[in-house]
Protein backbone atom coordinates (compact mmCIF):
# COMPACT_ATOMS: atom_id res chain seq x y z
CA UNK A 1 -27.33 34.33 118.97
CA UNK A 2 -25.10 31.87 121.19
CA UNK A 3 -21.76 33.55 122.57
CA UNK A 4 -19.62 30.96 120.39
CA UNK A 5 -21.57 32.91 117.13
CA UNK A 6 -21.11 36.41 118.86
CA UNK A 7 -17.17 35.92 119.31
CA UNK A 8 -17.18 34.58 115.91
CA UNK A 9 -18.50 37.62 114.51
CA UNK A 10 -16.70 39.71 116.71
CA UNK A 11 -12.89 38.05 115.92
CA UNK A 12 -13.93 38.00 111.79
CA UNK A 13 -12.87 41.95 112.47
CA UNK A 14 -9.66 41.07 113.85
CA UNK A 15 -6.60 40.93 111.91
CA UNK A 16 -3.97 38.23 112.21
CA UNK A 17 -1.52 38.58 114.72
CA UNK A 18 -3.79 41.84 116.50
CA UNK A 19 -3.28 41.60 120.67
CA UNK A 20 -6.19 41.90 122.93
CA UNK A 21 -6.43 41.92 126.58
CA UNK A 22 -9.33 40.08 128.35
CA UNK A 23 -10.47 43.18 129.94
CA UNK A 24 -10.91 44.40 125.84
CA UNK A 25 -12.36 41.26 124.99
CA UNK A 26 -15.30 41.51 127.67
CA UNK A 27 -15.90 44.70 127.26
CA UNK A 28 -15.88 45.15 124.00
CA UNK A 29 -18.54 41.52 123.42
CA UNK A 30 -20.60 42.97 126.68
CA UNK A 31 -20.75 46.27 124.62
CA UNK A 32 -21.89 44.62 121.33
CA UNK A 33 -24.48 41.83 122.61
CA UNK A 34 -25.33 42.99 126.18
CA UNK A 35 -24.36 40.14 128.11
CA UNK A 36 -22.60 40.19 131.50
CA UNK A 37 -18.49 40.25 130.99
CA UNK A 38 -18.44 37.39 132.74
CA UNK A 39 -19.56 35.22 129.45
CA UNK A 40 -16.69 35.91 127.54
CA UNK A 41 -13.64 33.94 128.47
CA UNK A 42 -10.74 34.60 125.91
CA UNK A 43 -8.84 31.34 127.11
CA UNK A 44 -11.57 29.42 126.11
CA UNK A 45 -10.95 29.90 122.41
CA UNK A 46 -7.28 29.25 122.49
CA UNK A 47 -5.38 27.01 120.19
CA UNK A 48 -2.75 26.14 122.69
CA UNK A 49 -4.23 26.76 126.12
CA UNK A 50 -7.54 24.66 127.51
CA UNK A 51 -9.72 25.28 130.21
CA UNK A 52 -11.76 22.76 132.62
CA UNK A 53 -15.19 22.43 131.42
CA UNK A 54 -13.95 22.76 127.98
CA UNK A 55 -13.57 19.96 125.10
CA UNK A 56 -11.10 21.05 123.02
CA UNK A 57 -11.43 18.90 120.23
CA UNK A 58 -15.16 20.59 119.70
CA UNK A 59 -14.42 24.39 120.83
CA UNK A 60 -13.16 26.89 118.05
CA UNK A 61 -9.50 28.15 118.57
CA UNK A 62 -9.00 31.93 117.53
CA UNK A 63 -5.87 33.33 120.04
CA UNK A 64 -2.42 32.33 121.45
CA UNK A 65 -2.27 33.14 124.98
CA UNK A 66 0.37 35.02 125.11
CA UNK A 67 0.50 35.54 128.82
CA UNK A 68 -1.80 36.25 131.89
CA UNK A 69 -4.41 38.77 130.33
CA UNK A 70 -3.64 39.16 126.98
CA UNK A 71 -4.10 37.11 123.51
CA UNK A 72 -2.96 37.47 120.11
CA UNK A 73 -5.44 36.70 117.47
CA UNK A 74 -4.30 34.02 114.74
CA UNK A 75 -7.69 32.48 113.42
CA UNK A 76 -9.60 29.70 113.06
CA UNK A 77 -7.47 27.95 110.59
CA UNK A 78 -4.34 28.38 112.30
CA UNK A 79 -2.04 25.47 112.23
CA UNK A 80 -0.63 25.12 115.59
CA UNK A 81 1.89 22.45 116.46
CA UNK A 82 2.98 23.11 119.98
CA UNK A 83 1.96 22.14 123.47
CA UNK A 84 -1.21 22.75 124.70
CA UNK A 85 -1.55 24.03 128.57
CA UNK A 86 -4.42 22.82 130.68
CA UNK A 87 -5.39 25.17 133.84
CA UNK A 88 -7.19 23.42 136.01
CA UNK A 89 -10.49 25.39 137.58
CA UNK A 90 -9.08 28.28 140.23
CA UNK A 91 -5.52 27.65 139.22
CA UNK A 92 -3.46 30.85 138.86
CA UNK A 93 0.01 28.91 138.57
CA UNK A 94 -0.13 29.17 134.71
């Protein structure tokens, strides 16, 4: 199973609007599918945050970031309208 299938079937549990930190996130995925932590990045499923590396217009979008560490779950279908952030590789200024 590919890690975009395992979040998928891990965030079809969520419900809408449920927070998660990304210390939940990887633990929780690294739990379920024994991978390393390190293969689960929360921001890059977000519908109004990209990272580098990432094409946006391909990825799934599941979470807001809501701020450093933690993400609020709104779906796949979520219709969202605002600006999208792009952190740059080993920027913390965001």
């Amino acid at each position: 199973m590919s890690i975009k299938s395992e979040i998928e079937e891990f965030v079809s549990s969520m419900n809408f609007k449920d927070e998660i930190s990304t210390n939940a996130f990887k633990t929780q995925l690294s739990k379920k599918y024994g991978r390393p932590k390190s293969c689960y990045i929360p921001s890059d499923y977000c519908h109004n945050r990209t990272n580098y590396g990432i094409n946006y217009d391909t990825q799934p979008h599941y979470f807001l970031y809501i701020k450093r560490g933690l993400y609020q779950y709104v779906g796949k279908d979520y219709s969202y309208t605002g600006e999208i952030e792009h952190k740059p590789k080993n920027n913390k200024g965001l």
